[in-house]
C-alpha atoms as a PDB file:
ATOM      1  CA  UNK A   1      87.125 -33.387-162.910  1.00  0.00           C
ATOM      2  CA  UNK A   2      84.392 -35.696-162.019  1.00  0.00           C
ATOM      3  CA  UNK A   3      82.329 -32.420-161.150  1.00  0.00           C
ATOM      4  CA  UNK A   4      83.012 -30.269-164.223  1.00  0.00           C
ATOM      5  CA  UNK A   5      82.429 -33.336-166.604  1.00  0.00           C
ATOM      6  CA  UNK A   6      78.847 -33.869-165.558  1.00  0.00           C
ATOM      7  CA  UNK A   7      77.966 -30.175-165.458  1.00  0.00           C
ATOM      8  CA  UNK A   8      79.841 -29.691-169.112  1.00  0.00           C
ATOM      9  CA  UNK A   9      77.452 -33.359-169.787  1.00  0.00           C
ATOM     10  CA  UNK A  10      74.366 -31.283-168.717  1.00  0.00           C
ATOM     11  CA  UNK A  11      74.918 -28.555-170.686  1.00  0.00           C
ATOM     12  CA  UNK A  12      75.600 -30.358-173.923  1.00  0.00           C
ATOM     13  CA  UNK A  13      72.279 -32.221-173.299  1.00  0.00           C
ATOM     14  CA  UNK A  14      70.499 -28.522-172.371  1.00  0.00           C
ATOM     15  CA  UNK A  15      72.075 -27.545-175.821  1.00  0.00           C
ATOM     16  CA  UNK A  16      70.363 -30.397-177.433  1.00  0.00           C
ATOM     17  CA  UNK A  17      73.769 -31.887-178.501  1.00  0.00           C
ATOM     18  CA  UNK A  18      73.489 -35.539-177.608  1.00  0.00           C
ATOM     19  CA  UNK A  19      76.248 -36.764-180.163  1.00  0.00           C
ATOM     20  CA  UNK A  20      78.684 -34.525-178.442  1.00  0.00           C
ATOM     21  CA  UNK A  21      77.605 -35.840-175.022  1.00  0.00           C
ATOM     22  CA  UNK A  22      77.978 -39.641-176.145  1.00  0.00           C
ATOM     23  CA  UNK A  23      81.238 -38.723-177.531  1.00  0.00           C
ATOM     24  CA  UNK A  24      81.848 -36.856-173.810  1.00  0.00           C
ATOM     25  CA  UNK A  25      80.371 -40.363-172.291  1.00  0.00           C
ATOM     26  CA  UNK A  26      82.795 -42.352-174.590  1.00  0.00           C
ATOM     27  CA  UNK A  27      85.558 -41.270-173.398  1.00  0.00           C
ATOM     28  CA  UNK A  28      84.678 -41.654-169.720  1.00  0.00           C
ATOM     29  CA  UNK A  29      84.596 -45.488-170.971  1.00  0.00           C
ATOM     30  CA  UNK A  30      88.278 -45.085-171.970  1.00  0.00           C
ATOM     31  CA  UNK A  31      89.368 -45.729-167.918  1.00  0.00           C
ATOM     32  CA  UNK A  32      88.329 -49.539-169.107  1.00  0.00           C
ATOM     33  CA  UNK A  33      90.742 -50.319-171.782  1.00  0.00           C
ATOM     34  CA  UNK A  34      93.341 -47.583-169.542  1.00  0.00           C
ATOM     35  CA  UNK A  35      93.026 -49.815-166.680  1.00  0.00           C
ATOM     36  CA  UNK A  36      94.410 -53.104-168.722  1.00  0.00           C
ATOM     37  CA  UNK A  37      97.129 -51.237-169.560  1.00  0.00           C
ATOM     38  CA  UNK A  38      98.131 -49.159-166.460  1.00  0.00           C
ATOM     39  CA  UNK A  39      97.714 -52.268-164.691  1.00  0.00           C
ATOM     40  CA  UNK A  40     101.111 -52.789-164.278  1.00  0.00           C
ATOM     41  CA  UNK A  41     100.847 -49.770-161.765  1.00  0.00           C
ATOM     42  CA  UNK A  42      98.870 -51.729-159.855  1.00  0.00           C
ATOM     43  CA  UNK A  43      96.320 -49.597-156.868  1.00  0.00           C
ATOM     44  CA  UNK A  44      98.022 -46.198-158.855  1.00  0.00           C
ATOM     45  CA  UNK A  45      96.874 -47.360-162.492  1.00  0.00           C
ATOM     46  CA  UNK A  46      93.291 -47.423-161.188  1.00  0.00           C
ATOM     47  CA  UNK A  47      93.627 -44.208-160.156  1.00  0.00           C
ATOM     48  CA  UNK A  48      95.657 -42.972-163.227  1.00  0.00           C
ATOM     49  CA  UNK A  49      92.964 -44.722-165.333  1.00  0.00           C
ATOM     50  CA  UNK A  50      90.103 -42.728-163.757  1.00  0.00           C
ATOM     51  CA  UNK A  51      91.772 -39.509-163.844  1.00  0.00           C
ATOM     52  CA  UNK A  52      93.215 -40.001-167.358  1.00  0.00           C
ATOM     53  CA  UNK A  53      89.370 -40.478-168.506  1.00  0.00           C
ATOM     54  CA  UNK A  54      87.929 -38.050-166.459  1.00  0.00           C
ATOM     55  CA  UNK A  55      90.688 -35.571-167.894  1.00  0.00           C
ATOM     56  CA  UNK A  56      89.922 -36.324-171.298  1.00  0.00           C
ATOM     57  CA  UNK A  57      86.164 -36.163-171.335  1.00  0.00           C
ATOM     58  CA  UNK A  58      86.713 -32.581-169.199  1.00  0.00           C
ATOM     59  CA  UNK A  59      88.341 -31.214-171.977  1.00  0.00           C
ATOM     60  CA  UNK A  60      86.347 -32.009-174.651  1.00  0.00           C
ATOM     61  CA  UNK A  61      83.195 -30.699-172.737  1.00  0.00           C
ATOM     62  CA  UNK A  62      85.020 -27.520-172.222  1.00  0.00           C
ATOM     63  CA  UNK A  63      86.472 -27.460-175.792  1.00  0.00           C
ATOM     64  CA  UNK A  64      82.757 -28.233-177.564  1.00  0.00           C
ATOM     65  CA  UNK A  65      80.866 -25.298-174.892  1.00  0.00           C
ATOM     66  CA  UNK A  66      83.456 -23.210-176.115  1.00  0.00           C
ATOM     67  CA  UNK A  67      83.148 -24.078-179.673  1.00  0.00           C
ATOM     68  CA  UNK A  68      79.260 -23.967-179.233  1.00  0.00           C
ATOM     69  CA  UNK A  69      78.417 -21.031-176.864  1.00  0.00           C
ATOM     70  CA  UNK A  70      82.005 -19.535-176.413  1.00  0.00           C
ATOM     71  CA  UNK A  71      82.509 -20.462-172.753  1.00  0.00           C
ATOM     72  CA  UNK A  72      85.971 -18.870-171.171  1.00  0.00           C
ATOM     73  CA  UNK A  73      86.599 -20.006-167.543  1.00  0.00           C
ATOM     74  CA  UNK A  74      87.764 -17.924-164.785  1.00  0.00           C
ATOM     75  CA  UNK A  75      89.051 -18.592-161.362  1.00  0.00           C
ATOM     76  CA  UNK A  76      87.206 -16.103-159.042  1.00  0.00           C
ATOM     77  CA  UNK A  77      90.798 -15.756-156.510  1.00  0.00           C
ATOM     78  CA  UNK A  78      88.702 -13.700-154.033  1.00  0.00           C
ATOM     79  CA  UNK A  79      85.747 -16.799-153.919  1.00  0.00           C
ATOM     80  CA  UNK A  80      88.043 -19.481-154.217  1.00  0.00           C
ATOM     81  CA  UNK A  81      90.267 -18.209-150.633  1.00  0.00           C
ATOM     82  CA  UNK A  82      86.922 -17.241-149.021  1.00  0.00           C
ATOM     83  CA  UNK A  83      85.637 -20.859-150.141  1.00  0.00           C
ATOM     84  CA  UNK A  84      88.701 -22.758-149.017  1.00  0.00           C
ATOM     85  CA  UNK A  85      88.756 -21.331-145.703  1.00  0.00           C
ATOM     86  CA  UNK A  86      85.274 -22.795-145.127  1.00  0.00           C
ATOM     87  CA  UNK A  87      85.606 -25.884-146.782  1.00  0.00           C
ATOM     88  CA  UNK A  88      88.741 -26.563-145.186  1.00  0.00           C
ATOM     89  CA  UNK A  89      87.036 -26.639-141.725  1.00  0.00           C
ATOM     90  CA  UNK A  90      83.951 -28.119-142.928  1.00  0.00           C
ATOM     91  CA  UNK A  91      86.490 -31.751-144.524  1.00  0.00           C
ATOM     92  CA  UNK A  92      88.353 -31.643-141.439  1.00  0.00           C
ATOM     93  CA  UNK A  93      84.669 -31.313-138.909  1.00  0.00           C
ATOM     94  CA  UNK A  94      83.626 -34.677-141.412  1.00  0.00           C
ATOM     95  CA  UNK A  95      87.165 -36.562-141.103  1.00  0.00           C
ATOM     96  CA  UNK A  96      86.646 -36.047-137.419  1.00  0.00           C
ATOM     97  CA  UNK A  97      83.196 -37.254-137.479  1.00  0.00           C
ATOM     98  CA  UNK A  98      83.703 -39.781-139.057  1.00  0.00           C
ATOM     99  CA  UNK A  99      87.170 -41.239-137.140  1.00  0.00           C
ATOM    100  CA  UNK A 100      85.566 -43.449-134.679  1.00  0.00           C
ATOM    101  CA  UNK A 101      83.133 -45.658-137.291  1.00  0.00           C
ATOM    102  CA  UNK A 102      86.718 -46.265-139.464  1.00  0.00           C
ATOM    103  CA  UNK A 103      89.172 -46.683-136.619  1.00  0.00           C
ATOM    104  CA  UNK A 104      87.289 -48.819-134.076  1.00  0.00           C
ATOM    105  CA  UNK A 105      87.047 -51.995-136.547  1.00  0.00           C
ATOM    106  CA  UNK A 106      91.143 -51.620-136.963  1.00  0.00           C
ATOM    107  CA  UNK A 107      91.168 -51.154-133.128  1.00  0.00           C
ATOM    108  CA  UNK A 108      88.908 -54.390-133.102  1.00  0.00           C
ATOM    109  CA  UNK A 109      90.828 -56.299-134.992  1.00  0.00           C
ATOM    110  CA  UNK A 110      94.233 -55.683-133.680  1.00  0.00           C
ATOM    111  CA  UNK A 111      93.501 -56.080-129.484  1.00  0.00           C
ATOM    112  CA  UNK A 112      90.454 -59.024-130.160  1.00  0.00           C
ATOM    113  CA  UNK A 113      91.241 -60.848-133.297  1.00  0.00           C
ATOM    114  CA  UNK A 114      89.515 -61.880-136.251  1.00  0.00           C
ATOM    115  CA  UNK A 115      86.201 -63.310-135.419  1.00  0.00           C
ATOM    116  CA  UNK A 116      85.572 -60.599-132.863  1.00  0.00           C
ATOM    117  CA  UNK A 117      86.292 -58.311-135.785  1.00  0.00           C
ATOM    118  CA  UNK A 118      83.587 -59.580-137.891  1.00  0.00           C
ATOM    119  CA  UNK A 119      81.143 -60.162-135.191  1.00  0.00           C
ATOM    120  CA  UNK A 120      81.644 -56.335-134.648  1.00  0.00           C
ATOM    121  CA  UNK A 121      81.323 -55.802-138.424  1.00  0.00           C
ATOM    122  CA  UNK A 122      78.020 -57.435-138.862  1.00  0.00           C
ATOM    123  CA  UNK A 123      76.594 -55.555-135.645  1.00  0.00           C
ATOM    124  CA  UNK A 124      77.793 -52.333-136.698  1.00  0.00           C
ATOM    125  CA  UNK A 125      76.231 -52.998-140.307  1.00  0.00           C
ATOM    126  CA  UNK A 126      72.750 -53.715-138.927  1.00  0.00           C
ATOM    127  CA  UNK A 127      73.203 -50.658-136.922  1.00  0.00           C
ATOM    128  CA  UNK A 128      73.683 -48.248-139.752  1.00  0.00           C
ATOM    129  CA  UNK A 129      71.208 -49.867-141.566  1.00  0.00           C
ATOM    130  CA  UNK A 130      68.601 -49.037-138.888  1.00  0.00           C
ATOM    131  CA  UNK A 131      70.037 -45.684-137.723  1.00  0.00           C
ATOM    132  CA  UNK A 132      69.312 -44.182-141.961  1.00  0.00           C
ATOM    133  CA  UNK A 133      66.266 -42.534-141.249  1.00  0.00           C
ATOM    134  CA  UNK A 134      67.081 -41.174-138.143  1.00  0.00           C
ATOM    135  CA  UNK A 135      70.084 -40.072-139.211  1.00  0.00           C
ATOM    136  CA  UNK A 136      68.201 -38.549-142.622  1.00  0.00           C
ATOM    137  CA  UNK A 137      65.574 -36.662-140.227  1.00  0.00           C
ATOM    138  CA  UNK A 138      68.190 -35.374-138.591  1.00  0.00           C
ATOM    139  CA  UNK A 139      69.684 -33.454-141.435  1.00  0.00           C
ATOM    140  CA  UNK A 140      68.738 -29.609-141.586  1.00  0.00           C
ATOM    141  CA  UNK A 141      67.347 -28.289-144.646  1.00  0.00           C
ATOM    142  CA  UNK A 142      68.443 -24.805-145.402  1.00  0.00           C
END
């Protein structure tokens, strides 16, 4: 949803529509007042509040491109399988990556305690820090 609302935000803009894409923008600020009273739902009303906006300001960007340049979406079934089969791989190659930065402070934590915990917090924060542009060189370019 997140996607589709900022591409349907850049086209009202490209369209020169700016009052539709405040309106669009306006209701992305109703996960506020949604929040307050989801909050009962505690962790799942966040959620619910983000969605629910995110919902609502997709469908009024679709519903004003539509109205404006007569936009009719289509799910490409033959894209969308070839897609998934790649993407699938490529989410599980960055979960796997990624395991040993989140599991090592829980790992930390559990077998040393607190304060080692944040001593190995701290250390592992300056290292990131330093290892950015290395780690942004190291990115190909295609």
């Amino acid at each position: 949803m997140n996607t589709i609302t900022l591409i349907n935000g850049n086209a009202l803009l490209a369209l020169r529509k700016g009052g539709e894409f405040l309106v669009q923008n306006i209701l992305l600020a109703l996960r506020i007042p949604l929040l307050f009273i989801l909050a009962s739902l505690k962790s799942y009303g966040i959620f619910a509040s983000m969605g629910l906006a995110y919902f609502f300001s997709t469908m009024f960007g679709i519903f004003m491109l539509n109205k404006l340049i007569g936009v009719h979406i289509q799910a490409d079934k033959h894209f969308i399988r070839k897609s998934f089969k790649f993407s699938i791989w490529n989410y599980l190659s960055n979960i796997l990556a990624n395991v040993p930065s989140l599991i090592m402070p829980v790992m930390i934590l559990n077998l040393l305690g607190d304060a080692e915990a944040a001593k190995y917090y701290i250390a592992a924060a300056i290292a990131n820090f330093v290892l950015i542009i290395p780690d942004a060189i190291g990115i190909p370019c295609s």
